[in-house]
N, C-alpha and C. Protein backbone atom coordinates (compact mmCIF):
# COMPACT_ATOMS: atom_id res chain seq x y z
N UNK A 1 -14.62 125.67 -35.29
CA UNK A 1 -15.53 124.79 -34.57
C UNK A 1 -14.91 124.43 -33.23
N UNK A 2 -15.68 124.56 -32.37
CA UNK A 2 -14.74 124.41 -30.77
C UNK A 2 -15.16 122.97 -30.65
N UNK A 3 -14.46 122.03 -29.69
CA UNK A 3 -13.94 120.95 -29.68
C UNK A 3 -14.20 120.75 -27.81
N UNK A 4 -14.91 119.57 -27.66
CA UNK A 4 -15.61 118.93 -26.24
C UNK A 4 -14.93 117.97 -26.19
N UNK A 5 -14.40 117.61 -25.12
CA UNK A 5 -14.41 116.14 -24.46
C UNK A 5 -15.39 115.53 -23.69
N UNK A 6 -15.72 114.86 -24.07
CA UNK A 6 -17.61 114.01 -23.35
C UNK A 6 -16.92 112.43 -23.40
N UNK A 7 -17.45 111.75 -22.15
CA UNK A 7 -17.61 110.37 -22.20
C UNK A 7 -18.84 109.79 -22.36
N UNK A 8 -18.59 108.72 -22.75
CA UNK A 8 -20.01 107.61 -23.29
C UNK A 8 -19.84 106.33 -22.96
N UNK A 9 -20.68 105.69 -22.48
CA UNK A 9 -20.64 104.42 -22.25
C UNK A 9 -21.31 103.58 -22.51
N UNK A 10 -21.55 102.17 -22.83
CA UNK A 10 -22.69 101.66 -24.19
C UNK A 10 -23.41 100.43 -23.10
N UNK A 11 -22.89 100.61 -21.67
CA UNK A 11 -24.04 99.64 -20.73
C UNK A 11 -23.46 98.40 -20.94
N UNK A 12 -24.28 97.33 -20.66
CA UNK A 12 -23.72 95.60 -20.94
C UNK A 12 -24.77 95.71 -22.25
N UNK A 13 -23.95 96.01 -23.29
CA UNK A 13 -24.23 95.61 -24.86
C UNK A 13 -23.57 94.16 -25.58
N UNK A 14 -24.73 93.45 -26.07
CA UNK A 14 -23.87 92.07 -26.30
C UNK A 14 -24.50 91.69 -27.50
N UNK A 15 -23.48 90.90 -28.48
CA UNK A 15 -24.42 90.57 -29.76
C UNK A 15 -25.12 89.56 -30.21
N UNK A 16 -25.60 88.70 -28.95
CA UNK A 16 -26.71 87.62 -29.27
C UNK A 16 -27.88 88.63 -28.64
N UNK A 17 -27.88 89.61 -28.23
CA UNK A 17 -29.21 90.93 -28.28
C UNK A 17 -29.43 91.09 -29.40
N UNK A 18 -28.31 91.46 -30.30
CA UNK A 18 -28.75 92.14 -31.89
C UNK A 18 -29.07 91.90 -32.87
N UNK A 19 -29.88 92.28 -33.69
CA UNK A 19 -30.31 91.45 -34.79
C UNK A 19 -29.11 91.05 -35.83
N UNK A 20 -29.05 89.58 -36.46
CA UNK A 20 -28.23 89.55 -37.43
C UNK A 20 -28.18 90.13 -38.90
N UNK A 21 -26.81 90.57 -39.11
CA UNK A 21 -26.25 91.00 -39.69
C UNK A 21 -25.41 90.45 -40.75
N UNK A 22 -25.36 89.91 -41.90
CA UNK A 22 -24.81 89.38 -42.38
C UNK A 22 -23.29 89.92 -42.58
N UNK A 23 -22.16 89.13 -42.03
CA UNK A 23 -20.83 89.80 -42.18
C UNK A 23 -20.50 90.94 -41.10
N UNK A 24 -21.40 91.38 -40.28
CA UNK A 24 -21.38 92.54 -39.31
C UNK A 24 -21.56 91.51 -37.90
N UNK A 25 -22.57 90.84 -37.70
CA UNK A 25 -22.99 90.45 -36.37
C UNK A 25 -24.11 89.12 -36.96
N UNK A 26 -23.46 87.84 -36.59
CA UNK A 26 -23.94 86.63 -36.93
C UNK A 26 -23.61 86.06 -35.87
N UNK A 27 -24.25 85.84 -34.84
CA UNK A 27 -24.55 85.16 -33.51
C UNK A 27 -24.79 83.92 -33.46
N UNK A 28 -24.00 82.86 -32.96
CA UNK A 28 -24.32 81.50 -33.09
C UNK A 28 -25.47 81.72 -32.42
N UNK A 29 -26.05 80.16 -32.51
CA UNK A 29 -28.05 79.95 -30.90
C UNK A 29 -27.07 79.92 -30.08
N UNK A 30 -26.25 79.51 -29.65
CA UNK A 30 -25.64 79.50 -27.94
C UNK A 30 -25.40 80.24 -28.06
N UNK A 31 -24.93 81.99 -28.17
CA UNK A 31 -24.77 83.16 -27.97
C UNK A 31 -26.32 83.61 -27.82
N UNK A 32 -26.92 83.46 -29.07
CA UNK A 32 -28.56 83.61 -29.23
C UNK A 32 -29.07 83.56 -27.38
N UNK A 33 -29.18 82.13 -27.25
CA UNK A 33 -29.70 81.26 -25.89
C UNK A 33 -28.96 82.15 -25.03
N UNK A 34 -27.51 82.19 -24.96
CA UNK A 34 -27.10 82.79 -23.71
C UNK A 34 -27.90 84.55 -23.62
N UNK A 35 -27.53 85.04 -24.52
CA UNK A 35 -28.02 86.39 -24.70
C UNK A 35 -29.58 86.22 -24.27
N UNK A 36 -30.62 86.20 -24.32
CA UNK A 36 -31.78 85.87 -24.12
C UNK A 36 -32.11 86.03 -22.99
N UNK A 37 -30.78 84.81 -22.22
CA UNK A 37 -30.79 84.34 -20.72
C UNK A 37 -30.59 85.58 -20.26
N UNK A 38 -30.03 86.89 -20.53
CA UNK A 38 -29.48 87.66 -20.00
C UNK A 38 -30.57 89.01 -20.49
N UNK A 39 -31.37 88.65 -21.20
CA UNK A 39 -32.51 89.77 -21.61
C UNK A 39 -32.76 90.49 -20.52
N UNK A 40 -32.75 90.57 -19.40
CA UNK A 40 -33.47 91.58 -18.37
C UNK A 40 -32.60 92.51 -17.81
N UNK A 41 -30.98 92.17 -17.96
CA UNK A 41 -30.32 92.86 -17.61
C UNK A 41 -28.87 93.61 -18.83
N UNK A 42 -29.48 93.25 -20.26
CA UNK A 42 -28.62 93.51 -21.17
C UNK A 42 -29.53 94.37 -22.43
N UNK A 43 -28.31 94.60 -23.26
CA UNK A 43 -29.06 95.73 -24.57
C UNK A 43 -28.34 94.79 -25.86
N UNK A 44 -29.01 94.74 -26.87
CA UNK A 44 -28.72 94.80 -28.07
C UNK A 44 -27.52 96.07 -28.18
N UNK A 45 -25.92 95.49 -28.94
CA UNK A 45 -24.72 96.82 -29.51
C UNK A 45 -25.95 98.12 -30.35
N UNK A 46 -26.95 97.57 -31.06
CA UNK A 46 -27.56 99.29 -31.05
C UNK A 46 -27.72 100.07 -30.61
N UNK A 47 -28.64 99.26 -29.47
CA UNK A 47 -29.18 100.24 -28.18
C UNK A 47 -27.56 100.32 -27.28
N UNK A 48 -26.57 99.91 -27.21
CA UNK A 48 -25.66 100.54 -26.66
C UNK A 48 -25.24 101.71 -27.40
N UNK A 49 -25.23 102.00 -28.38
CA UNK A 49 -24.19 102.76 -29.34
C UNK A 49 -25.33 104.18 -29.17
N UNK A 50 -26.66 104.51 -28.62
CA UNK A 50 -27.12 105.27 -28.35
C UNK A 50 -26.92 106.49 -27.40
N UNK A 51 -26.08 106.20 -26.35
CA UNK A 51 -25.05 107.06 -25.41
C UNK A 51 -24.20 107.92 -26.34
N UNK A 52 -23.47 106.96 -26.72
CA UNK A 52 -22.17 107.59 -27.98
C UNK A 52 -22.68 108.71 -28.51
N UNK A 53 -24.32 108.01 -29.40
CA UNK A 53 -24.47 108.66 -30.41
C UNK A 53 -25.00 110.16 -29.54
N UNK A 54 -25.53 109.93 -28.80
CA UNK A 54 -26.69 111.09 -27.96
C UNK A 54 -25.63 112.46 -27.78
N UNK A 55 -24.34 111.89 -26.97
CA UNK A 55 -23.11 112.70 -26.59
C UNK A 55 -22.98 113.42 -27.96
N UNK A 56 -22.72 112.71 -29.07
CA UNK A 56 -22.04 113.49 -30.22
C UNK A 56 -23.29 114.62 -30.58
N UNK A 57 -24.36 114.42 -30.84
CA UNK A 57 -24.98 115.23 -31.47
C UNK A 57 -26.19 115.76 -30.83
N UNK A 58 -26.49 115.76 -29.12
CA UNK A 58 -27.12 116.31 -28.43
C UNK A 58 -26.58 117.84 -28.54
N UNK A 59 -27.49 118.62 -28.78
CA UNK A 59 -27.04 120.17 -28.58
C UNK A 59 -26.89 120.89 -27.67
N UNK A 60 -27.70 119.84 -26.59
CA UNK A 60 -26.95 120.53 -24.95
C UNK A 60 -25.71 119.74 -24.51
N UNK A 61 -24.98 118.89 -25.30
CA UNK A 61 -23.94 117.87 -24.37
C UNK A 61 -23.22 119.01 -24.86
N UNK A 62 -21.82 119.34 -23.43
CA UNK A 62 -20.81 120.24 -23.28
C UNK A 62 -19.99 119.20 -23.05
N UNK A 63 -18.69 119.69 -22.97
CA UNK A 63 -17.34 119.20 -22.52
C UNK A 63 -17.18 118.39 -21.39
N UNK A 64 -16.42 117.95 -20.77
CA UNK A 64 -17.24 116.92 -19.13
C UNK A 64 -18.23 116.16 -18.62
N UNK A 65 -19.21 116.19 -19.64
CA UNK A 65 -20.28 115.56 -19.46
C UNK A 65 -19.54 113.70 -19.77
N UNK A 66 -20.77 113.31 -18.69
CA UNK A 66 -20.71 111.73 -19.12
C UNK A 66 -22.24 111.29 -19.71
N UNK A 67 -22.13 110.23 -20.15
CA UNK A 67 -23.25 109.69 -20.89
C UNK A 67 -23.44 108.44 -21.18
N UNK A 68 -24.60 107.70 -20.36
CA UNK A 68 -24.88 106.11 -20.56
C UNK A 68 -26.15 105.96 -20.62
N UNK A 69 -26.57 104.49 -20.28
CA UNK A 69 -28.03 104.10 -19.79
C UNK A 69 -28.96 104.67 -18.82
N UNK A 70 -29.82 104.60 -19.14
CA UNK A 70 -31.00 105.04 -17.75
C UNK A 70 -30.65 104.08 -16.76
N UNK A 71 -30.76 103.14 -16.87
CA UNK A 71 -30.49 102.06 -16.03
C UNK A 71 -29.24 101.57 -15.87
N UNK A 72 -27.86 102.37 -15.98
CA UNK A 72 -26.86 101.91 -15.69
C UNK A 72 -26.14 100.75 -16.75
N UNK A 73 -27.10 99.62 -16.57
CA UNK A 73 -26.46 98.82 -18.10
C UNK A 73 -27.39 98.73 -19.38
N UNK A 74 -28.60 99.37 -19.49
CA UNK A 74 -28.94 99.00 -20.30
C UNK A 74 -30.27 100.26 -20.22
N UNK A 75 -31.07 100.56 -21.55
CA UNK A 75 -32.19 101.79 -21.31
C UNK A 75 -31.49 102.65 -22.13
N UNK A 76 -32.73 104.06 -22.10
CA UNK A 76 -32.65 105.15 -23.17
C UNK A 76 -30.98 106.12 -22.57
N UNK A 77 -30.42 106.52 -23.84
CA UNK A 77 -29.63 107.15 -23.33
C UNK A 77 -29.71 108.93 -22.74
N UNK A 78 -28.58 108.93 -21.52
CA UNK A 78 -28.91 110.05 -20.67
C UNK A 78 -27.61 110.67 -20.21
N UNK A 79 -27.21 111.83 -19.87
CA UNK A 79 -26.58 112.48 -18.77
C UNK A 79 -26.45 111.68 -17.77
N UNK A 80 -25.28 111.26 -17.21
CA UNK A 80 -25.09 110.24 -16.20
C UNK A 80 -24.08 110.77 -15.33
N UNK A 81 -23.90 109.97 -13.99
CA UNK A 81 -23.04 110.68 -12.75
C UNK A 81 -22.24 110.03 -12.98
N UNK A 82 -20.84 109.87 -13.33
CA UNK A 82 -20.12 108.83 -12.99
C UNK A 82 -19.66 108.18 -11.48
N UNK A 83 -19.01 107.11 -11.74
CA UNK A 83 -18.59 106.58 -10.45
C UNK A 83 -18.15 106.91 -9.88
N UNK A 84 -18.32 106.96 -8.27
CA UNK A 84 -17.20 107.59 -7.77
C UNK A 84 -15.89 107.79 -8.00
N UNK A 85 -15.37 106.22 -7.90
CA UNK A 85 -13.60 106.32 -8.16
C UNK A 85 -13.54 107.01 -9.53
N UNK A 86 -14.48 107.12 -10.36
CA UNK A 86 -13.61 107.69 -11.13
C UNK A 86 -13.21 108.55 -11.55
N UNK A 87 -14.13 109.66 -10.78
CA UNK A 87 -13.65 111.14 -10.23
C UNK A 87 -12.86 111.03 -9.28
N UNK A 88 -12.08 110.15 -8.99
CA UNK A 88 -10.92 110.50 -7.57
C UNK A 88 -9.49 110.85 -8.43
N UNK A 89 -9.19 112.43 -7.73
CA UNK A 89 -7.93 113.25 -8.45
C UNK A 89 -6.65 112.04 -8.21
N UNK A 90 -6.91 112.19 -7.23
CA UNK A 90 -5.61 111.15 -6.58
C UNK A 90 -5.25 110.00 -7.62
N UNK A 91 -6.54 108.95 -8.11
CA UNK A 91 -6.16 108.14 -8.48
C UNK A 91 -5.96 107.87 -10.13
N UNK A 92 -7.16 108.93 -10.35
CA UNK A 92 -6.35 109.43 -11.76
C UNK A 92 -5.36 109.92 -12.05
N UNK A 93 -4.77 110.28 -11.31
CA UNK A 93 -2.93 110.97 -10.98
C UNK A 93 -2.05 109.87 -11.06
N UNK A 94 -2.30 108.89 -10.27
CA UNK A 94 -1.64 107.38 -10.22
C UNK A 94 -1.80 106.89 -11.42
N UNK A 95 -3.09 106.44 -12.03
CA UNK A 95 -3.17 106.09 -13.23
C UNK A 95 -2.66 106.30 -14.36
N UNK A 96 -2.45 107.97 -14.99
CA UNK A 96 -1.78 108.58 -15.78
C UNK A 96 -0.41 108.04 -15.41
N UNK A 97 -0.01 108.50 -14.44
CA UNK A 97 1.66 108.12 -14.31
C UNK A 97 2.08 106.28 -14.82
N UNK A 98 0.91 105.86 -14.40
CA UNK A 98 1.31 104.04 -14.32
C UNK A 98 1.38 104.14 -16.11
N UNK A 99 0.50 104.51 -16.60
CA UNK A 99 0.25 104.49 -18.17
C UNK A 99 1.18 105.17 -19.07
N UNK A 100 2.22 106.05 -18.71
CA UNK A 100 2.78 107.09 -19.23
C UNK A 100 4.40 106.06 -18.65
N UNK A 101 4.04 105.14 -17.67
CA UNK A 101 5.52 104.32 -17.08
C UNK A 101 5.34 102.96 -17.94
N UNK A 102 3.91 102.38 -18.19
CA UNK A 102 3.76 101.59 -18.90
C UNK A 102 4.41 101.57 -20.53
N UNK A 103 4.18 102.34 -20.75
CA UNK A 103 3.94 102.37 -22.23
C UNK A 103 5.32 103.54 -22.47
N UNK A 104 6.11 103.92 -21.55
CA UNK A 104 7.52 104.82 -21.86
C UNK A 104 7.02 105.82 -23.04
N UNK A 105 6.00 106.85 -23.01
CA UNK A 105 5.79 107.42 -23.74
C UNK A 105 4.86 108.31 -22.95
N UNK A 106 5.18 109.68 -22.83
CA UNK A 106 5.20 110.63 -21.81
C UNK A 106 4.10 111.53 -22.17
N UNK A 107 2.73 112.33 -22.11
CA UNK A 107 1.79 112.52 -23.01
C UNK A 107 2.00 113.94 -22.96
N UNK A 108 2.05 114.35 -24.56
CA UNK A 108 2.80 115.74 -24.46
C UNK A 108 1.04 117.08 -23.87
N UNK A 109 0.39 116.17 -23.85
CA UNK A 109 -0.50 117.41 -23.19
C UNK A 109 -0.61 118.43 -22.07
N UNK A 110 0.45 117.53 -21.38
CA UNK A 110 0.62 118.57 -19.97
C UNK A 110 1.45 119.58 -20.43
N UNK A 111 2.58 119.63 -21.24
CA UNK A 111 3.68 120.47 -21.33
C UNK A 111 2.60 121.70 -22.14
N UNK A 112 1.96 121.19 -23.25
CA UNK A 112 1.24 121.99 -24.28
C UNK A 112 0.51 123.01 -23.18
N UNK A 113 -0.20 122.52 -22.17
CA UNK A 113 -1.60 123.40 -21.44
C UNK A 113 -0.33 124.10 -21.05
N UNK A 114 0.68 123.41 -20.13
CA UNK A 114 1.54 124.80 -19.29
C UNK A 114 1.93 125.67 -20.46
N UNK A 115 2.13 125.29 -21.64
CA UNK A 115 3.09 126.48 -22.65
C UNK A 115 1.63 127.11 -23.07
N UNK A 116 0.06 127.06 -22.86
CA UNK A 116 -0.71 127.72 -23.73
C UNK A 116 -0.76 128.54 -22.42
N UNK A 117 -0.92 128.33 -20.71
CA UNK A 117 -0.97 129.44 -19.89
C UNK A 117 -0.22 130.36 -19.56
N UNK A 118 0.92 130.40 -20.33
CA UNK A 118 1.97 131.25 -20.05
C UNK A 118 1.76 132.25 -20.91
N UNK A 119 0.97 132.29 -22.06
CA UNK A 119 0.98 133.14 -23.10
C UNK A 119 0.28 134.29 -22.34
């Protein structure tokens, strides 16, 4: 079975959107009230988890693809552009290094790709 890397993103998902859940998602009314307040520009965690789900088992999602809202935070899920910065080589270069200096633990994937192109 060949193996994709896809991103997903679940929008501004919040759980005074979602219906309660006993033991899963029990929303005080002031989460309720606040959430509400925020109805026009937010999703119920279901309707976030629809990106995720779309990526995993869409039969056209390939490898590189990203995947969120129609509307950026919230809506049906879709094929999405990401942000600029976050296609910038440069700064994903910086990033990796800060994370790999952070955390003193060096990610053996680079060594693996150079030892699989040499074959």
């Amino acid at each position: 079975m060949p193996i994709a890397s896809l991103v997903a993103h679940p929008g501004f998902s919040i759980g005074g959107r979602t219906r309660g859940i006993l033991g899963v998602n029990e929303p005080s009314r002031g989460r309720r009230f606040a959430g509400n307040l925020q109805a026009p520009i937010t999703q119920s965690k279901e309707h976030g988890a629809w990106p995720l789900v779309r990526a995993l088992v869409d039969p056209e999602a390939e490898g590189g693809q990203f995947w969120g809202p129609a509307r950026v935070v919230a809506g049906a899920a879709r094929r999405a552009t990401p942000a600029r910065i976050t296609r910038d080589r440069d700064i994903a270069a910086r990033l990796w290094h800060y994370c790999e200096h952070a955390t003193g633990v060096p990610w053996p994937y680079l060594k693996a790709s150079r030892a699989r192109r040499r074959r």
